[in-house]
N, C-alpha and C. Protein backbone atom coordinates (compact mmCIF):
# COMPACT_ATOMS: atom_id res chain seq x y z
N UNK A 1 90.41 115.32 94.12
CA UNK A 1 91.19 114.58 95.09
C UNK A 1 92.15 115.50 95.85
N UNK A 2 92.75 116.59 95.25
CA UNK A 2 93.62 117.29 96.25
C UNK A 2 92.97 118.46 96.87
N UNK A 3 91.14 118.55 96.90
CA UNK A 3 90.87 118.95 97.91
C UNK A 3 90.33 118.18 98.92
N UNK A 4 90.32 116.74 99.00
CA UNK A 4 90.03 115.90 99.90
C UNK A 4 91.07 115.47 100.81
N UNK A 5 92.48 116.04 99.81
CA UNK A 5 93.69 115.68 100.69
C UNK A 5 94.27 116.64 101.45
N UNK A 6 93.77 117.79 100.90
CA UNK A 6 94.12 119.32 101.90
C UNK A 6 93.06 119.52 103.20
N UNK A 7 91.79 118.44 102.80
CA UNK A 7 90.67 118.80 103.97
C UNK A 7 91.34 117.35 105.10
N UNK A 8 92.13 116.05 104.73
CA UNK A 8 92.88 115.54 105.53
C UNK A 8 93.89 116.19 106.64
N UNK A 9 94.74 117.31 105.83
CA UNK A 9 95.53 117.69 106.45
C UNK A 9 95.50 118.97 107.44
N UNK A 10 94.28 119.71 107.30
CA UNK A 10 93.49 120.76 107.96
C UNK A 10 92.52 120.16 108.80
N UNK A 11 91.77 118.51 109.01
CA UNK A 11 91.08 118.36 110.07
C UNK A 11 91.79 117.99 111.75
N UNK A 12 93.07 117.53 111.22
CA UNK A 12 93.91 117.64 112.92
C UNK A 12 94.02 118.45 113.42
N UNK A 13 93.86 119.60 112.36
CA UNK A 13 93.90 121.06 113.12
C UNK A 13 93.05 121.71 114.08
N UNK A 14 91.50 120.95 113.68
CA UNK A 14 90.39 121.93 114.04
C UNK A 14 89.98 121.72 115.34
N UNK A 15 90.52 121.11 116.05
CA UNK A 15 89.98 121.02 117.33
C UNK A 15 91.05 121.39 118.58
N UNK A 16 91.81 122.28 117.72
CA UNK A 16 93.19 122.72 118.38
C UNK A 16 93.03 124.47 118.68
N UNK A 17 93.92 125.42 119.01
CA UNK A 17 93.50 126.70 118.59
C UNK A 17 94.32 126.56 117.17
N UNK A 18 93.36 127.37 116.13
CA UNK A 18 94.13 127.25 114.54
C UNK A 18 95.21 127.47 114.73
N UNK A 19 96.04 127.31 113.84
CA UNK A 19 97.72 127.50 113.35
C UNK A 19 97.37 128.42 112.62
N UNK A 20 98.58 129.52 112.20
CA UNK A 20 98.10 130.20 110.87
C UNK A 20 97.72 129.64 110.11
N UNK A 21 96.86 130.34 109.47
CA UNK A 21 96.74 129.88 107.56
C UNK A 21 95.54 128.70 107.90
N UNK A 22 95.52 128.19 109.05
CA UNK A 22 94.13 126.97 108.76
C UNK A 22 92.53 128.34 108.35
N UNK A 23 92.27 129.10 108.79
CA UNK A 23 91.24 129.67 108.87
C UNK A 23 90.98 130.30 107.67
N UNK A 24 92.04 130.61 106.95
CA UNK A 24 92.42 130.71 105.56
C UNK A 24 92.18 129.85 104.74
N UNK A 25 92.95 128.71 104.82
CA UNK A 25 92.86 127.54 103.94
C UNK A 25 91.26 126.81 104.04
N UNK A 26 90.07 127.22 105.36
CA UNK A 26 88.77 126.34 105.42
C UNK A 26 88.11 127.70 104.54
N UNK A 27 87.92 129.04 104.85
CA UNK A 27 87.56 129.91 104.10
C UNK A 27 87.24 129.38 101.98
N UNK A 28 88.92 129.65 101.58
CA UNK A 28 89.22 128.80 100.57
C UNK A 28 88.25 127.85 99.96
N UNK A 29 88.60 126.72 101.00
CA UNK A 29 88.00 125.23 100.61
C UNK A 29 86.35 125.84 100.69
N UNK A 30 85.78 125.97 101.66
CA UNK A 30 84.13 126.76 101.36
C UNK A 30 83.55 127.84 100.74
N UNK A 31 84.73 127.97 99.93
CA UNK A 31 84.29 129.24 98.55
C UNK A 31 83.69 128.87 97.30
N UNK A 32 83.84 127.02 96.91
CA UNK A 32 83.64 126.51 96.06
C UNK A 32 83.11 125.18 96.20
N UNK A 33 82.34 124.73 95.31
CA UNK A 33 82.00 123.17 95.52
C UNK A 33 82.91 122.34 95.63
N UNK A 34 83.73 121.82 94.56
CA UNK A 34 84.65 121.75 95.06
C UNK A 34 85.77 121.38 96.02
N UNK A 35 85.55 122.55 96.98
CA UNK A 35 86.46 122.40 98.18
C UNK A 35 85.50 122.16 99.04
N UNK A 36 84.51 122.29 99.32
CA UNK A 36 83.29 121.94 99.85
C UNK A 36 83.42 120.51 99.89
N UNK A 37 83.11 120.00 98.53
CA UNK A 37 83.16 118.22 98.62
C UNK A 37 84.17 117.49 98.86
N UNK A 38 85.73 118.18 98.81
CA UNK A 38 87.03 117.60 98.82
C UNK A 38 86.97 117.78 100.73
N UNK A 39 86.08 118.95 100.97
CA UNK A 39 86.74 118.96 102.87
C UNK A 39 85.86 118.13 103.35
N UNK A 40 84.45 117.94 102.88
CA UNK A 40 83.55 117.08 103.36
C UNK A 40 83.48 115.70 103.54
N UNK A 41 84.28 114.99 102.44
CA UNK A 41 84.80 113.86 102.06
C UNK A 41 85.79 113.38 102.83
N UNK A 42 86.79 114.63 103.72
CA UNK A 42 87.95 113.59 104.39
C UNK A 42 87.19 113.64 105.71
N UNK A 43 86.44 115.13 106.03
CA UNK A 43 85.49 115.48 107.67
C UNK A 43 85.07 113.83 107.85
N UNK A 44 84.02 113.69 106.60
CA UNK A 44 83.02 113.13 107.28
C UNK A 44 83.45 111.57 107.10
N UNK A 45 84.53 111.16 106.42
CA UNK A 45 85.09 109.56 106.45
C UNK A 45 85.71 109.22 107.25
N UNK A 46 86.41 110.52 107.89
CA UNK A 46 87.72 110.00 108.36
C UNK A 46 87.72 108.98 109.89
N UNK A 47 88.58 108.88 110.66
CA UNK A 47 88.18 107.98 111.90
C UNK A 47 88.01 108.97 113.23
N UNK A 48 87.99 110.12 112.91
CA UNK A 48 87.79 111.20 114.52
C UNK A 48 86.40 110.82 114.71
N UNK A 49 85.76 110.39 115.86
CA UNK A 49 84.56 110.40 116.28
C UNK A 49 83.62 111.41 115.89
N UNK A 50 82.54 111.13 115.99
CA UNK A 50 81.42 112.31 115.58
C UNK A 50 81.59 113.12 117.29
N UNK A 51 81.85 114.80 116.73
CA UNK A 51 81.96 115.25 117.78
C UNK A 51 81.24 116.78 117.26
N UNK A 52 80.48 117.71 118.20
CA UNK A 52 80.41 119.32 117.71
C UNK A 52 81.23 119.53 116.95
N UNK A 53 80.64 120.09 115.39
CA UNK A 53 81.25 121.05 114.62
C UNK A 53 82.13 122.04 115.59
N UNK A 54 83.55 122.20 115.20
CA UNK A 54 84.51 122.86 116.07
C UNK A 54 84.63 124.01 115.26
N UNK A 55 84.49 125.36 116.34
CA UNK A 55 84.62 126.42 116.06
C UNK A 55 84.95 127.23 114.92
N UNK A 56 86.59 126.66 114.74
CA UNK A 56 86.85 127.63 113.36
C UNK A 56 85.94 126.99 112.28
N UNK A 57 85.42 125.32 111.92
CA UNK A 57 84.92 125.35 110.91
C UNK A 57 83.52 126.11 110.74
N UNK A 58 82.93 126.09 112.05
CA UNK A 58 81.60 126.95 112.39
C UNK A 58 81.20 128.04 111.38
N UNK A 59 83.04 128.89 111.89
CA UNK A 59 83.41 129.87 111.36
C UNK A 59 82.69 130.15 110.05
N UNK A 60 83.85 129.25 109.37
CA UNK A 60 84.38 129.25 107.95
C UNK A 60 83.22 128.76 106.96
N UNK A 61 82.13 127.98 107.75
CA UNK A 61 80.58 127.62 107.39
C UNK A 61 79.78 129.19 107.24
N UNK A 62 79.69 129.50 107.97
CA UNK A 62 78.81 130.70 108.38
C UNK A 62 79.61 132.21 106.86
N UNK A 63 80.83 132.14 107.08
CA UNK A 63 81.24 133.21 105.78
C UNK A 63 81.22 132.95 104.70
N UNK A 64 80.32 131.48 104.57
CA UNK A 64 80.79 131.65 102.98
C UNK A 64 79.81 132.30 102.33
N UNK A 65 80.21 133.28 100.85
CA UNK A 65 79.26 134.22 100.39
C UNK A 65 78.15 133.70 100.05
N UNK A 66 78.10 132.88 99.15
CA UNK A 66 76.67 132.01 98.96
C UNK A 66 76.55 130.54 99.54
N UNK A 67 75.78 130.11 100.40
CA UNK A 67 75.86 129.10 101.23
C UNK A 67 74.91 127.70 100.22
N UNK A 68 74.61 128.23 99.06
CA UNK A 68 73.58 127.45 98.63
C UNK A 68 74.42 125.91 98.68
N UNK A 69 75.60 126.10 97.90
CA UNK A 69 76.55 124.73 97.52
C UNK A 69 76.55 123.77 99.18
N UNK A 70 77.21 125.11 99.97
CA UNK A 70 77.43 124.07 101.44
C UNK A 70 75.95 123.45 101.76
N UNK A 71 74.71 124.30 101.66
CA UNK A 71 73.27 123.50 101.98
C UNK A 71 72.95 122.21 101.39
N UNK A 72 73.00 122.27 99.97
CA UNK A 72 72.91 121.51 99.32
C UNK A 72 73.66 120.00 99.45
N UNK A 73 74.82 120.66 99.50
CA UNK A 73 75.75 118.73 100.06
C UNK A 73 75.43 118.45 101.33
N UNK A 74 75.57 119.36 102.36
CA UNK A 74 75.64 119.07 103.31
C UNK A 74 74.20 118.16 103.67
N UNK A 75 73.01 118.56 103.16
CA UNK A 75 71.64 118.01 103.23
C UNK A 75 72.24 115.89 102.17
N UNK A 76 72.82 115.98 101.29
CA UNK A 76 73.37 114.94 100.59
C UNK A 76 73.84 114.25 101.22
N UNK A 77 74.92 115.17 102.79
CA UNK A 77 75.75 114.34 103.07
C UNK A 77 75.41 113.22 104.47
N UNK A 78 73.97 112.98 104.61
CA UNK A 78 73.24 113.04 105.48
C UNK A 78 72.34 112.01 104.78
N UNK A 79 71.81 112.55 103.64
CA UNK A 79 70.57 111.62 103.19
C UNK A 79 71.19 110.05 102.31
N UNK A 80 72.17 110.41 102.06
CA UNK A 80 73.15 109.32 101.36
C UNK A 80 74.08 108.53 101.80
N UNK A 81 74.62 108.40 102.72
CA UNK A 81 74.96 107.41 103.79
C UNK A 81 74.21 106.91 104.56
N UNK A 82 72.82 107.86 105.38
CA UNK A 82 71.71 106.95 106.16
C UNK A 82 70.74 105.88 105.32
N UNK A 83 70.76 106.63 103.75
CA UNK A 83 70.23 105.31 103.02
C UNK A 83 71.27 104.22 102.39
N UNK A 84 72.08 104.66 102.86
CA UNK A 84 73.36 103.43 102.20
C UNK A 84 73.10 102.55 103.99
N UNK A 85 73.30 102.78 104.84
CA UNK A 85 73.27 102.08 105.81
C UNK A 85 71.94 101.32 106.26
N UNK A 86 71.19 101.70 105.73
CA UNK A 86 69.66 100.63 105.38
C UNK A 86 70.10 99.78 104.51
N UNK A 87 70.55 100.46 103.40
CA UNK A 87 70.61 99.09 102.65
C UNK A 87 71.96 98.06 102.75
N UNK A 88 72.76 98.40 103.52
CA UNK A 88 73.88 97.52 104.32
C UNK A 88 73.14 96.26 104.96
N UNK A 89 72.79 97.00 106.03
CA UNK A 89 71.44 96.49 107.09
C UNK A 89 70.25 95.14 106.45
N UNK A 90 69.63 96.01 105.08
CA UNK A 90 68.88 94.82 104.76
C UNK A 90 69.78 93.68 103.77
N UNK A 91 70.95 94.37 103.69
CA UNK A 91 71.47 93.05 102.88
C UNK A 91 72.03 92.02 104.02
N UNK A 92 72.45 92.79 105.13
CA UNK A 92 73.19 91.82 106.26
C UNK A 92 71.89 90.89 106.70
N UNK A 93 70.17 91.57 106.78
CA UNK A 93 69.69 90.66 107.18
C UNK A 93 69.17 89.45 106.68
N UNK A 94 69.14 89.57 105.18
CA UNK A 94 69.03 89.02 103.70
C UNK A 94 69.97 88.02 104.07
N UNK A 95 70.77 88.30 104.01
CA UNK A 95 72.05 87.17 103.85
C UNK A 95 72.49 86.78 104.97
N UNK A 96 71.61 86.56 105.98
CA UNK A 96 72.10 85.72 107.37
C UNK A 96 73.07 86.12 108.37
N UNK A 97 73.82 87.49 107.79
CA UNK A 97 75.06 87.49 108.63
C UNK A 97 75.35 88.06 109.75
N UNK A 98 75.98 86.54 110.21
CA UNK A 98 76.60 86.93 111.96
C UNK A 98 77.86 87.36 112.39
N UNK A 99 78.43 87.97 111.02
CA UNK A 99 79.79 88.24 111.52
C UNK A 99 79.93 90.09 111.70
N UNK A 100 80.37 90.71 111.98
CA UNK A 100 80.62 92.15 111.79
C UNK A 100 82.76 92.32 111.80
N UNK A 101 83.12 91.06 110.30
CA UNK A 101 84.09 91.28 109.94
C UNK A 101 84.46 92.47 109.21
N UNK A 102 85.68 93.45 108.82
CA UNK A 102 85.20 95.12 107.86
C UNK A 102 84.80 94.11 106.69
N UNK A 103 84.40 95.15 106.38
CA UNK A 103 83.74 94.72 105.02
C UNK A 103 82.64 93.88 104.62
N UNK A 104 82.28 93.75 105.50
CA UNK A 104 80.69 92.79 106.03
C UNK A 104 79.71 93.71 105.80
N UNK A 105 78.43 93.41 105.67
CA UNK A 105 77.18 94.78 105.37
C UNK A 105 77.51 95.18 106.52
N UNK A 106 77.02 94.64 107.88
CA UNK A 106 77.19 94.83 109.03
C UNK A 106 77.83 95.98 109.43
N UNK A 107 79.17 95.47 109.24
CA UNK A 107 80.37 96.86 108.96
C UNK A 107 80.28 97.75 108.23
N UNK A 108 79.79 97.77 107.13
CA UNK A 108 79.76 99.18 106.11
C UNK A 108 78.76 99.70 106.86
N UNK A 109 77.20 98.98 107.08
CA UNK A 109 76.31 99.74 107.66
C UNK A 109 76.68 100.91 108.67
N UNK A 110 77.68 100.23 109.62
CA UNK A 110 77.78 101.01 110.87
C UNK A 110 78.87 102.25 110.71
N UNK A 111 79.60 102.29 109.28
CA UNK A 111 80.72 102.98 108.98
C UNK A 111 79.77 104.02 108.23
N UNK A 112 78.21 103.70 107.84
CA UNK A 112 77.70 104.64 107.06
C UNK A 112 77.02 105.30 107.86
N UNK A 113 76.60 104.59 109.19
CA UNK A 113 75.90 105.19 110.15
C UNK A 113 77.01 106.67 110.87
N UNK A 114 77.87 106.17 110.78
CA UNK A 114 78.78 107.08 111.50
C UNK A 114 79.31 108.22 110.44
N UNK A 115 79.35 108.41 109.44
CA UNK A 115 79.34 109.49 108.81
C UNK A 115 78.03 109.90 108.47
N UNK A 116 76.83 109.77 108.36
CA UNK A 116 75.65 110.50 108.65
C UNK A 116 75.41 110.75 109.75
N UNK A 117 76.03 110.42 110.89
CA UNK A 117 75.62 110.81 112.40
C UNK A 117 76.99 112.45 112.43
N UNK A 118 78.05 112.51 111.16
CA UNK A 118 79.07 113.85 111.32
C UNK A 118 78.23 114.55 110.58
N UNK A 119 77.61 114.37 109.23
CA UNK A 119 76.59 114.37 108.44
C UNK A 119 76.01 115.70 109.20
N UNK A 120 75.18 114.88 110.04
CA UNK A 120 73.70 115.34 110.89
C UNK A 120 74.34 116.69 111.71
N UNK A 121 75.25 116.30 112.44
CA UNK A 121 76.17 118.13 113.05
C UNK A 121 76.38 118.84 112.37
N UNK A 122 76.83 119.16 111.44
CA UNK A 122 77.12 119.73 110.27
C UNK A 122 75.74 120.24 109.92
N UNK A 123 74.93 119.67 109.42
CA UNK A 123 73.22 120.00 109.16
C UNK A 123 73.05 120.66 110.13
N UNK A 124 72.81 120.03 111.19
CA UNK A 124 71.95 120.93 112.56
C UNK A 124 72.83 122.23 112.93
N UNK A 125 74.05 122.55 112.38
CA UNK A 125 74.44 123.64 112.86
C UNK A 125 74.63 124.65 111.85
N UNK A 126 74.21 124.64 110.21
CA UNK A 126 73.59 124.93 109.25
C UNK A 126 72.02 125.24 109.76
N UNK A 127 71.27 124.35 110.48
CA UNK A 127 69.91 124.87 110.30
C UNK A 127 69.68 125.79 111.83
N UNK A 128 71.22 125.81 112.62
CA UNK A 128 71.19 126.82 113.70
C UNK A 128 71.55 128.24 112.84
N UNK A 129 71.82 128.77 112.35
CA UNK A 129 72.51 129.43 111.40
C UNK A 129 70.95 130.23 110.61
N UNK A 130 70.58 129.14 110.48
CA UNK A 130 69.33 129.41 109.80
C UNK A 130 68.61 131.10 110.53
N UNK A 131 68.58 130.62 111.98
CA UNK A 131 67.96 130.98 113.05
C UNK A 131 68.09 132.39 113.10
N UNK A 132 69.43 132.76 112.46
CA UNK A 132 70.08 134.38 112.58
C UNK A 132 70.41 134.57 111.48
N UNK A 133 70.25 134.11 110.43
CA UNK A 133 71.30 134.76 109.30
C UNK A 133 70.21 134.16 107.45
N UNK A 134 69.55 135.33 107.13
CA UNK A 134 68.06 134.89 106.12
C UNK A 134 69.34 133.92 104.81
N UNK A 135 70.67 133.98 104.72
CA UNK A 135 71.00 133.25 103.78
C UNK A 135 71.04 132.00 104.00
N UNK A 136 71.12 131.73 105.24
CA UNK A 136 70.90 129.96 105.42
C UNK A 136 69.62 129.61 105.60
N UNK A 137 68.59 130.12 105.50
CA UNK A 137 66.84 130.38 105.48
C UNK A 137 66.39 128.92 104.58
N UNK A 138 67.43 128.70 103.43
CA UNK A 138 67.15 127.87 102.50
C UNK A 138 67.41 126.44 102.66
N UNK A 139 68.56 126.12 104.05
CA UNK A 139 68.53 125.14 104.85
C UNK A 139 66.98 124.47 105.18
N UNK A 140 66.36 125.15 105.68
CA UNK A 140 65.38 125.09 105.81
C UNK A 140 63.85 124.11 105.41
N UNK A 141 64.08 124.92 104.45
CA UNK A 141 63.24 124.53 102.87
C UNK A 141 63.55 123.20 102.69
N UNK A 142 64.90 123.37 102.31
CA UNK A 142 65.11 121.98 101.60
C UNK A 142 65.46 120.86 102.25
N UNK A 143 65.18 120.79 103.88
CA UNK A 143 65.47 120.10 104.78
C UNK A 143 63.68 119.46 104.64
N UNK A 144 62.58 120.50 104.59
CA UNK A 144 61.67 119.78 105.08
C UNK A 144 60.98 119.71 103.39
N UNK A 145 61.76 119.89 102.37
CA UNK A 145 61.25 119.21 100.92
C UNK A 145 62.02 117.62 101.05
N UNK A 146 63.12 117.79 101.09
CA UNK A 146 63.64 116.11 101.85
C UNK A 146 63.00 114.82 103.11
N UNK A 147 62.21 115.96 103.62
CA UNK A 147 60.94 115.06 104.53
C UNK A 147 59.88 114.69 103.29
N UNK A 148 59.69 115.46 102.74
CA UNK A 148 58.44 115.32 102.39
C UNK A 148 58.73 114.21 101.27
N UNK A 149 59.49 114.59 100.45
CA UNK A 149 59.78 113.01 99.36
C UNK A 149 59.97 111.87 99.97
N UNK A 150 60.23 112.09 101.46
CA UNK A 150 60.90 110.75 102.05
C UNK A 150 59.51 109.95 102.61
N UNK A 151 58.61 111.00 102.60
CA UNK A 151 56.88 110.64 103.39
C UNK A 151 56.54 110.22 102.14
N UNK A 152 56.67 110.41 100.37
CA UNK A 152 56.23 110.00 99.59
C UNK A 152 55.67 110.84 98.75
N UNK A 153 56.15 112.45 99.31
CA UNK A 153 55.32 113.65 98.19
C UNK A 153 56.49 113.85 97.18
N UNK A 154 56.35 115.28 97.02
CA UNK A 154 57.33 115.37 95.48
C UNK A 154 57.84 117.11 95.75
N UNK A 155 58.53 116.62 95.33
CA UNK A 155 60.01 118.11 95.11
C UNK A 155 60.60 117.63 93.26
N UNK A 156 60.83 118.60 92.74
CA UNK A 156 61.31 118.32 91.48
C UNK A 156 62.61 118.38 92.07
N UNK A 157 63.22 118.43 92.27
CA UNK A 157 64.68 118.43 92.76
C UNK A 157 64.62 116.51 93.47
N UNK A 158 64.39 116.78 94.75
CA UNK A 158 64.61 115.47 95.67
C UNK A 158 64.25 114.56 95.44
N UNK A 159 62.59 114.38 94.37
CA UNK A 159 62.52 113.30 93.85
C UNK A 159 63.00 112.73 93.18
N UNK A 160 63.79 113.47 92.26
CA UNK A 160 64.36 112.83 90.75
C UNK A 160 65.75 112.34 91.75
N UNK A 161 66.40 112.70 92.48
CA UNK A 161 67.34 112.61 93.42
C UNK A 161 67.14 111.15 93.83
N UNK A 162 66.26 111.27 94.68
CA UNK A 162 65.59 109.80 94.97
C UNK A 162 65.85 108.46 93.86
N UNK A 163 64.83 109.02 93.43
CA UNK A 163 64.68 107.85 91.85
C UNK A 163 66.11 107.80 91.52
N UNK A 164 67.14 108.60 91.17
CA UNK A 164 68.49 108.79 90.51
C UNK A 164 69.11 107.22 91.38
N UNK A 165 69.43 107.62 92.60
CA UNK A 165 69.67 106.94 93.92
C UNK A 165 69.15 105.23 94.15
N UNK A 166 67.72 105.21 93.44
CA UNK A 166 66.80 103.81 93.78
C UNK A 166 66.61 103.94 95.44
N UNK A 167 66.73 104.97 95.95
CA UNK A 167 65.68 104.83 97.73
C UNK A 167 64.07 104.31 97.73
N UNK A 168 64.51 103.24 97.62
CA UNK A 168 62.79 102.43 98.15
C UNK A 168 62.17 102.58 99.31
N UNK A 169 61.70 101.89 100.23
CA UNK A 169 60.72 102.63 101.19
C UNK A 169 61.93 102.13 102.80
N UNK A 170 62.48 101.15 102.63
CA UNK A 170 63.58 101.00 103.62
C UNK A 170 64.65 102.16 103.99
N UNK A 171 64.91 102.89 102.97
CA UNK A 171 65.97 103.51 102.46
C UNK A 171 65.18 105.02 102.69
N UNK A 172 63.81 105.39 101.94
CA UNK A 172 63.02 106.33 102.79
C UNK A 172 62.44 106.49 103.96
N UNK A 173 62.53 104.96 104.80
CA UNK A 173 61.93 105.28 106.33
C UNK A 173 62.99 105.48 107.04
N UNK A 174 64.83 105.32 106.94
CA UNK A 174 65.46 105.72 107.69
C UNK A 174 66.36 107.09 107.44
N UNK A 175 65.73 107.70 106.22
CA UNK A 175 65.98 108.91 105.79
C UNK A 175 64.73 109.94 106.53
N UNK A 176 63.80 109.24 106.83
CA UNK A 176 62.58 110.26 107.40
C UNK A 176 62.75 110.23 108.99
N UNK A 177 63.44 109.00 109.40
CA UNK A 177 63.58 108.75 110.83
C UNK A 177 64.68 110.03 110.95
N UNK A 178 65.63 110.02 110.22
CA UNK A 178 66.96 111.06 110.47
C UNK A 178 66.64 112.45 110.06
N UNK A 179 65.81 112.61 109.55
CA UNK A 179 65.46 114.30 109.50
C UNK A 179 64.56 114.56 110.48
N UNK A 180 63.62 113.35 110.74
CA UNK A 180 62.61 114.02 112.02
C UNK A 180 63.71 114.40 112.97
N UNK A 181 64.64 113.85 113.36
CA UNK A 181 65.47 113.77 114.34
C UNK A 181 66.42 115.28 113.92
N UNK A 182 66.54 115.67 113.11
CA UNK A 182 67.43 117.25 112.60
C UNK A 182 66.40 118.38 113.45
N UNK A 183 65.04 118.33 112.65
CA UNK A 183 64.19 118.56 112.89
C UNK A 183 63.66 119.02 114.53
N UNK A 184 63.87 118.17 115.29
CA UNK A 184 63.75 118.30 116.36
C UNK A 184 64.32 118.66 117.40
């Protein structure tokens, strides 16, 4: 929790020129899982619109020594809200509802849609990265082993992921719709 509350107080920053110490403090936070999941958690909830990954975090993405941790969530942080927002979706259509009060499927759906749509920038500028630099190479991979469980093949990793999760075929067709779309 108090790296979700230090990645609160460092995202007003990032679309500013840094203050001291922010470029420091995102460094830090992407040295470890960790701070990885504590900065990812306030990025991708919070209420700033989905906008380009801003520069210094670009940055602070691109140095970290082993990128496996940032690949790894970041691919999570993408496949797990677009299947939470299917299944928002089929419960709102399940259950008749015409309201889009908060807290309605309706509403969660579209609150899950919108952090897999910060999700998806974050990814796509990880799998730009890819393009120049062989340590993010593994972006890659495990972007199109996440297609492929989502088409119905098998990864020992993503499947058991899957199954862990319960993604049924609603939940895998708008996880395959959102990577074709990385993808492309």
């Amino acid at each position: 929790m108090s790296q979700v509350k230090l990645g609160g107080r460092v995202i007003p920053l990032l679309n500013t020129p840094a203050p001291p110490g922010v470029e420091e403090t995102l460094n830090a936070m992407m040295s470890s899982s960790d701070g990885i999941r504590g900065f990812f958690v306030a990025f991708l909830t919070g209420p700033e619109p989905p906008l380009p990954v801003p520069p210094v975090l670009s940055v602070a993405m691109m140095n970290v020594d082993d990128p496996n941790d940032l690949i790894d969530l970041s691919i999570m942080n993408v496949v797990m809200p677009t299947a939470m927002s299917a299944t928002y979706r089929a419960a709102a259509k399940e259950g008749g509802e015409t309201d889009a009060m908060e807290g309605s499927n309706t509403s969660m759906a579209k609150t899950s849609e919108v952090t897999a749509e910060k999700g998806m920038l974050v990814l796509e500028e990880l799998m730009r990265f890819a393009e120049g630099d062989p340590r993010f190479g593994r972006v890659v991979d495990q972007v199109s082993k996440v297609l492929r469980v989502a088409e119905g093949g098998d990864d020992e990793f993503w499947t058991a992921f899957f199954e862990k999760w319960g993604y049924e075929e609603p939940q895998r067709r708008a996880i395959r719709e959102c990577i074709k779309a990385i993808k492309t």
